[in-house]
N, C-alpha and C. Protein backbone atom coordinates (compact mmCIF):
# COMPACT_ATOMS: atom_id res chain seq x y z
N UNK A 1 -24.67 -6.80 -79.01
CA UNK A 1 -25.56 -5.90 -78.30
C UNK A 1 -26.04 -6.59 -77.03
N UNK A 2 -26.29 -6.00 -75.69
CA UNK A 2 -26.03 -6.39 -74.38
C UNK A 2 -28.12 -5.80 -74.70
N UNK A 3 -28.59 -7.37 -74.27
CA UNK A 3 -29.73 -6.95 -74.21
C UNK A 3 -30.38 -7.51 -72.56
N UNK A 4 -29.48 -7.27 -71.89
CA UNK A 4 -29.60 -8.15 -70.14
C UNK A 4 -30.44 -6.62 -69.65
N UNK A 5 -31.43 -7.26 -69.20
CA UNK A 5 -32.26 -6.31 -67.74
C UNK A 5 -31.92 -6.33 -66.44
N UNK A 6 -31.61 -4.80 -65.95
CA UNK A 6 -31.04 -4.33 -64.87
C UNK A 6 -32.23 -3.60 -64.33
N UNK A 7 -32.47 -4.16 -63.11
CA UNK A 7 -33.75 -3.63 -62.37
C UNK A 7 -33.34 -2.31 -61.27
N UNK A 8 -34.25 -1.74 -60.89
CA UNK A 8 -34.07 -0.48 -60.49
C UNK A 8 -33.51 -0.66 -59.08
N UNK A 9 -33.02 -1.22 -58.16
CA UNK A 9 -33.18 -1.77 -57.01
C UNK A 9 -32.63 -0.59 -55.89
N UNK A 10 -33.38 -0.79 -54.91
CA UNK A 10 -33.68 0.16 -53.65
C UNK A 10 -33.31 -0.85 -52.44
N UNK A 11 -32.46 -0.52 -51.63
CA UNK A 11 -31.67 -1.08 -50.20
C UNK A 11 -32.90 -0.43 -49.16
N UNK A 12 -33.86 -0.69 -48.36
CA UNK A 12 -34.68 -0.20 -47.50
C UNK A 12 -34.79 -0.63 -45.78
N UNK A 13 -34.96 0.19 -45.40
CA UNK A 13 -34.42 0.00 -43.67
C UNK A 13 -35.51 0.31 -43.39
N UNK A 14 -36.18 -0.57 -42.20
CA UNK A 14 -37.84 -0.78 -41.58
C UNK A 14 -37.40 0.19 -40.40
N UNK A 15 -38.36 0.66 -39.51
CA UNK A 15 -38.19 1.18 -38.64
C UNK A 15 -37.28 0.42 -37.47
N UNK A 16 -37.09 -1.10 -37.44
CA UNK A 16 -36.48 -2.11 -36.53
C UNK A 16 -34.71 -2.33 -36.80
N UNK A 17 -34.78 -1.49 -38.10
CA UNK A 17 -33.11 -1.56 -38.57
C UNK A 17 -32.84 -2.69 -39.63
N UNK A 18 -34.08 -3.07 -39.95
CA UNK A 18 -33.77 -4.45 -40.75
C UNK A 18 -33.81 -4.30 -42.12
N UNK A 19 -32.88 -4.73 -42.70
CA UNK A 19 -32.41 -3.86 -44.30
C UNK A 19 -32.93 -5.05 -45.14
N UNK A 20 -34.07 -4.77 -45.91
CA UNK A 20 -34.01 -5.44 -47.63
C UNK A 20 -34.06 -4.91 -48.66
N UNK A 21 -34.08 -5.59 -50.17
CA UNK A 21 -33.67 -4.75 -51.18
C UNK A 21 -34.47 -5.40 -51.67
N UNK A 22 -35.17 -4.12 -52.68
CA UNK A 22 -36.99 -3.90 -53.35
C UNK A 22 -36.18 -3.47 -54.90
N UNK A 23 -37.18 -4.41 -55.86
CA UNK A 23 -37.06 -3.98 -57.02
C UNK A 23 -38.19 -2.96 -57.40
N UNK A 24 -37.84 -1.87 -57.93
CA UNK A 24 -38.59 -0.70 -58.11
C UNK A 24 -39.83 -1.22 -59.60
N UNK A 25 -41.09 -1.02 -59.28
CA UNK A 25 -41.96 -1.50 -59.83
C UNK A 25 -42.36 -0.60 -61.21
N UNK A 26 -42.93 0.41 -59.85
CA UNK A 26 -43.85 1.74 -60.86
C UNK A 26 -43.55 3.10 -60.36
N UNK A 27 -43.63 4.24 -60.42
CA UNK A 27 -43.56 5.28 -59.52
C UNK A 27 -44.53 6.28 -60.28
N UNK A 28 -45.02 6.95 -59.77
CA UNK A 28 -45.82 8.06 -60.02
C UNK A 28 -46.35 9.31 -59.16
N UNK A 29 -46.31 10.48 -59.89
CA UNK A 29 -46.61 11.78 -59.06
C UNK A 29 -48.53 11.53 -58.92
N UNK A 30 -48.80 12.05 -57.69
CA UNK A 30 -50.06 12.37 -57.49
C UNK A 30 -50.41 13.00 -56.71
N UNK A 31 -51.35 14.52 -56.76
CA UNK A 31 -51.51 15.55 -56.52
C UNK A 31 -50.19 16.11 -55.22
N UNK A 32 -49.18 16.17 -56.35
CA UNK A 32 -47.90 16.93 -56.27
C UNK A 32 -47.17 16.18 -54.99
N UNK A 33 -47.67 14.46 -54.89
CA UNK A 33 -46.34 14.14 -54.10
C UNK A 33 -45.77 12.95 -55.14
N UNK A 34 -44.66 12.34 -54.63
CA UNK A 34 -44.47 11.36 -55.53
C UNK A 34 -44.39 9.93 -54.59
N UNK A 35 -44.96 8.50 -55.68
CA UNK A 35 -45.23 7.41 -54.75
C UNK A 35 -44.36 6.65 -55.48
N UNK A 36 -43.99 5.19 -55.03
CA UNK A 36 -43.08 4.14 -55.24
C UNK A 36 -44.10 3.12 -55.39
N UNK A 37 -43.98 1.83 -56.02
CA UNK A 37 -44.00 0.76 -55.92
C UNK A 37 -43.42 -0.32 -56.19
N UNK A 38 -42.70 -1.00 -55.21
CA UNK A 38 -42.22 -2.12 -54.87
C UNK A 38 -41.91 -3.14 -54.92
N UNK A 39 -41.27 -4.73 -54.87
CA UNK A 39 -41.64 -5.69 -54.90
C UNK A 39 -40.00 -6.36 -53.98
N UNK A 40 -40.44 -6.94 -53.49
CA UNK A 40 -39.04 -7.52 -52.57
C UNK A 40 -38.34 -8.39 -53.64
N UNK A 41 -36.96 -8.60 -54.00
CA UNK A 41 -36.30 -8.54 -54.67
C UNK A 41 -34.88 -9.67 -54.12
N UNK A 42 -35.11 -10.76 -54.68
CA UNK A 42 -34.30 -12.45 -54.62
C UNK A 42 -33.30 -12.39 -55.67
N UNK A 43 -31.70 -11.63 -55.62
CA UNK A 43 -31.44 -11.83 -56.17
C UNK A 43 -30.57 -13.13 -56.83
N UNK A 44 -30.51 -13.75 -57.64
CA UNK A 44 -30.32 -15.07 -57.90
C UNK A 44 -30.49 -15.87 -56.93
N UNK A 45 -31.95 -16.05 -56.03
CA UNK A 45 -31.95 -16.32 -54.99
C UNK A 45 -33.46 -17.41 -55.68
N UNK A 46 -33.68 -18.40 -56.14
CA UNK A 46 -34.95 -18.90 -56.89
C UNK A 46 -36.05 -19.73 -55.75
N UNK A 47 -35.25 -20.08 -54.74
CA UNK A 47 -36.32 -20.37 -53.46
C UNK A 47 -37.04 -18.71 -52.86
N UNK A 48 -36.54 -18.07 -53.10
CA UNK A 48 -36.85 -17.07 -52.49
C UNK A 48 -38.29 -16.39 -53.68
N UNK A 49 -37.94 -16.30 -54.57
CA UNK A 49 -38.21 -15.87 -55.61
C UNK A 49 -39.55 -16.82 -55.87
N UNK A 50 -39.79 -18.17 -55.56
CA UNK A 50 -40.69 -18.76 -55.71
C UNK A 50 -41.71 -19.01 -54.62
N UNK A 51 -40.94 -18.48 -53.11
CA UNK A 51 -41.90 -18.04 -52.58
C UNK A 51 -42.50 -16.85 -52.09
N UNK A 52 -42.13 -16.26 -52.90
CA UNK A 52 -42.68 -14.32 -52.85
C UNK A 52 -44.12 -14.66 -53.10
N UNK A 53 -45.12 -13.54 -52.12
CA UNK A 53 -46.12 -13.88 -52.31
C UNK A 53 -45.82 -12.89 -53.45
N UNK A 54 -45.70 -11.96 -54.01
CA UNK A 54 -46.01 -11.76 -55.04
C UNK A 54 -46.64 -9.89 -54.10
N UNK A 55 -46.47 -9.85 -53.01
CA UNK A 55 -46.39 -8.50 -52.32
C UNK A 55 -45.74 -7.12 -53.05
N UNK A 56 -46.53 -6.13 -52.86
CA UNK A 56 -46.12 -5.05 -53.79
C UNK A 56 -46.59 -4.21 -52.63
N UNK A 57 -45.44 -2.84 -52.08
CA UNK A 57 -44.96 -2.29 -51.00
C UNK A 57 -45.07 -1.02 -51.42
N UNK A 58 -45.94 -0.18 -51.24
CA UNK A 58 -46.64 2.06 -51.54
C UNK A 58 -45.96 2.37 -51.00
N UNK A 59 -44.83 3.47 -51.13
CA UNK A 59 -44.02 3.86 -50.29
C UNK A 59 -44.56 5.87 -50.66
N UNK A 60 -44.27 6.32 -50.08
CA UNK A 60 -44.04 7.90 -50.29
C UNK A 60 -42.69 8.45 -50.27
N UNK A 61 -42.45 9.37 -51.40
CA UNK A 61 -41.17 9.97 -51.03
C UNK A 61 -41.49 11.43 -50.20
N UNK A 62 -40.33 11.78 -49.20
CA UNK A 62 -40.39 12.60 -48.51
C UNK A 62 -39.00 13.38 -48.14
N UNK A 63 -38.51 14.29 -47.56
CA UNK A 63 -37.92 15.05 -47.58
C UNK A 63 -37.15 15.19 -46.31
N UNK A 64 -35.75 14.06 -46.05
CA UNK A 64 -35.36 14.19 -44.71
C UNK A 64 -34.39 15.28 -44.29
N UNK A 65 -34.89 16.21 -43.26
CA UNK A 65 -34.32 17.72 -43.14
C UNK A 65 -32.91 17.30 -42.51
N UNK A 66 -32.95 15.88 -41.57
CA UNK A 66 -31.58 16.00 -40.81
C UNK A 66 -30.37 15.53 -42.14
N UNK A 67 -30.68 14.81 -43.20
CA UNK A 67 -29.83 14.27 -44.44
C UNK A 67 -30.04 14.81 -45.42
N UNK A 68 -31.23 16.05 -45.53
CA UNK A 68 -31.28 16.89 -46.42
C UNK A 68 -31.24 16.01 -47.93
N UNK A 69 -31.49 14.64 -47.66
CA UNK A 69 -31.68 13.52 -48.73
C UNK A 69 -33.43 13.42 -48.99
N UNK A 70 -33.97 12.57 -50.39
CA UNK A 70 -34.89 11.82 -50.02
C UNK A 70 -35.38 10.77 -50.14
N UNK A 71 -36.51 10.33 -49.04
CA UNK A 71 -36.38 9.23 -48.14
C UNK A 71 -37.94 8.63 -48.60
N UNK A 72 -37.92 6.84 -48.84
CA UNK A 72 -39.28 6.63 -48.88
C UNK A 72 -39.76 6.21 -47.67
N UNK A 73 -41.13 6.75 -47.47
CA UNK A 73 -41.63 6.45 -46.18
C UNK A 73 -42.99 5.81 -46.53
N UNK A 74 -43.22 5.31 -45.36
CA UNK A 74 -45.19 4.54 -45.61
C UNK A 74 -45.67 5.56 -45.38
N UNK A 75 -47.40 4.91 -46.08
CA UNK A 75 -47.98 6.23 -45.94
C UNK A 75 -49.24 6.22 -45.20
N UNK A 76 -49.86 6.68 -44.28
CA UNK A 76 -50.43 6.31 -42.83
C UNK A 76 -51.98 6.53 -43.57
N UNK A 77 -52.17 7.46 -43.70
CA UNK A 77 -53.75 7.38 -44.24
C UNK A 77 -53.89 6.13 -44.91
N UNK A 78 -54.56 5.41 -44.19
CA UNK A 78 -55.29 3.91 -45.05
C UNK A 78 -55.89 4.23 -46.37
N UNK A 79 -56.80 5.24 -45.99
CA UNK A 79 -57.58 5.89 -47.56
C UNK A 79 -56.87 5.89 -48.41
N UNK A 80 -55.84 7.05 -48.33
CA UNK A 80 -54.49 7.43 -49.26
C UNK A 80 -53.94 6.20 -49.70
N UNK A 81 -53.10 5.28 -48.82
CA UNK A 81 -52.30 3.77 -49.17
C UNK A 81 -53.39 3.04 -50.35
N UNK A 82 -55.11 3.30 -50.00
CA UNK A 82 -55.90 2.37 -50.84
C UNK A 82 -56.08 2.72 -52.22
N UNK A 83 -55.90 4.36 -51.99
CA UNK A 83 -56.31 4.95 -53.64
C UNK A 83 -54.97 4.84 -53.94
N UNK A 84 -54.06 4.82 -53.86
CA UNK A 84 -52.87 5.12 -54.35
C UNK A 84 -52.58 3.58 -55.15
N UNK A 85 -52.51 2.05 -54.22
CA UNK A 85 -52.64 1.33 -53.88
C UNK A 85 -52.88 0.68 -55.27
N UNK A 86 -54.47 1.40 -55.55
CA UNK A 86 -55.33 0.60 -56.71
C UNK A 86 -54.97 1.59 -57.95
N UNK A 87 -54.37 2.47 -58.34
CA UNK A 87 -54.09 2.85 -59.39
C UNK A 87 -52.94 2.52 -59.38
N UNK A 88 -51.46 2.08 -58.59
CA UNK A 88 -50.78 1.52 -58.93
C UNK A 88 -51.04 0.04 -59.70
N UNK A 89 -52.16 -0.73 -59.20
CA UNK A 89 -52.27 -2.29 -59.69
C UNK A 89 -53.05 -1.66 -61.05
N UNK A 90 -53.61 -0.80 -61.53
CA UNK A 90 -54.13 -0.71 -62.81
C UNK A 90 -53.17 -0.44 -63.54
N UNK A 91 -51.88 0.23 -63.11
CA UNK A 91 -50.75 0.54 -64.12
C UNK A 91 -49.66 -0.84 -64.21
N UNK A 92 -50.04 -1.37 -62.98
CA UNK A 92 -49.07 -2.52 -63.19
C UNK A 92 -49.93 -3.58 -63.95
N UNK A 93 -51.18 -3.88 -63.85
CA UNK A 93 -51.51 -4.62 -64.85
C UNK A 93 -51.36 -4.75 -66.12
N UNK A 94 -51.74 -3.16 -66.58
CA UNK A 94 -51.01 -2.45 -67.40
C UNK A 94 -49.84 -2.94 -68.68
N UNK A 95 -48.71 -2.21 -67.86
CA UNK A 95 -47.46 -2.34 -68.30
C UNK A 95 -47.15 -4.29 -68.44
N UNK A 96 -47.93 -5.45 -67.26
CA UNK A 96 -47.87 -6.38 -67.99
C UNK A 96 -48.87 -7.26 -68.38
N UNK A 97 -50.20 -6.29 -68.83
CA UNK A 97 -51.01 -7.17 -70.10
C UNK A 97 -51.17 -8.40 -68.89
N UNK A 98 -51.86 -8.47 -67.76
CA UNK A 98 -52.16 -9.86 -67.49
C UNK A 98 -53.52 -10.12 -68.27
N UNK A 99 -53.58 -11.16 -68.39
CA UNK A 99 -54.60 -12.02 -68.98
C UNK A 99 -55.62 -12.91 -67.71
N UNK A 100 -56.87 -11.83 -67.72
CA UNK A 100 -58.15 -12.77 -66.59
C UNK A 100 -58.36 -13.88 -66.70
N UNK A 101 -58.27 -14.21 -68.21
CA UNK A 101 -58.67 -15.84 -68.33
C UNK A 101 -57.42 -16.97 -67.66
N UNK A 102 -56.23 -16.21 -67.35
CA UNK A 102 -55.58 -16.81 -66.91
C UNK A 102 -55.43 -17.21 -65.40
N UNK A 103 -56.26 -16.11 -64.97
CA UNK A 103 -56.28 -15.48 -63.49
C UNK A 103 -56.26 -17.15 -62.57
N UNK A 104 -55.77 -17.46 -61.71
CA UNK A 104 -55.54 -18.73 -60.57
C UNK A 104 -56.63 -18.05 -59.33
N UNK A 105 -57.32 -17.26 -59.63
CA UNK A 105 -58.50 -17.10 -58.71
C UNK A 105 -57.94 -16.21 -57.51
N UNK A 106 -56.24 -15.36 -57.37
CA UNK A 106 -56.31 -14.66 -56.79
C UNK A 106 -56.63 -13.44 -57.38
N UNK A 107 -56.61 -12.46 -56.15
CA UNK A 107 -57.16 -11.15 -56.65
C UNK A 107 -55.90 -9.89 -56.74
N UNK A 108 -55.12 -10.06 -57.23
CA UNK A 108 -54.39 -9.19 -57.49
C UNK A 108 -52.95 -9.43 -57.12
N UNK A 109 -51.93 -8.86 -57.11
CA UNK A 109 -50.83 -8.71 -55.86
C UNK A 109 -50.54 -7.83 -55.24
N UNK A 110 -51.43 -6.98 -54.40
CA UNK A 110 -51.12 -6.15 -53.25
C UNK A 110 -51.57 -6.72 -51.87
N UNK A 111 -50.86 -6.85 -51.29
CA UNK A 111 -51.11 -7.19 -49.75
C UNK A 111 -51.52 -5.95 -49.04
């Protein structure tokens, strides 16, 4: 039995043309749009991987009319990015059970 983890991974292009690939975190609908969360993604890459700050990337999905595909985009309301933002880190805490007493005195991982 093949018990190896295969992560969700997303190829993403910045507005500058510059392509990286995000392991898919969390996703969730909220009041009828749907959001992404992120994490930049080293594959067998362990320098890389050890210096990730540990950044987690809100994306919005949206609806591109010229590719009739869809597309994640940022999401401009600061407000929106913040609420969205902090119920993503409650689900990601979540799903992995961090432990406060363990906490190294930062405050989370969202940049």
């Amino acid at each position: 039995m093949d018990n190896e983890y295969t992560p969700d991974l997303y190829e993403l292009e910045d507005e500058m043309g510059n392509k990286q690939t995000f392991e898919l975190l969390d996703c969730m609908d909220y009041e009828g749009e749907r959001y992404y969360a992120l994490t930049p993604y080293y594959e067998e890459d362990a320098e890389g991987m050890l210096e990730d700050s540990g950044e987690v990337v809100i994306l919005r999905s949206e609806f591109d009319e010229q590719t009739g595909e869809e597309i994640m985009a940022s999401i401009e309301d600061e407000e929106l990015y913040d609420k969205i933002g902090a119920i993503f880190m409650e689900r990601i805490e979540e799903m992995f059970d961090f432990d406060d007493d363990e906490n190294d005195g930062s405050e989370g991982i969202l940049q």
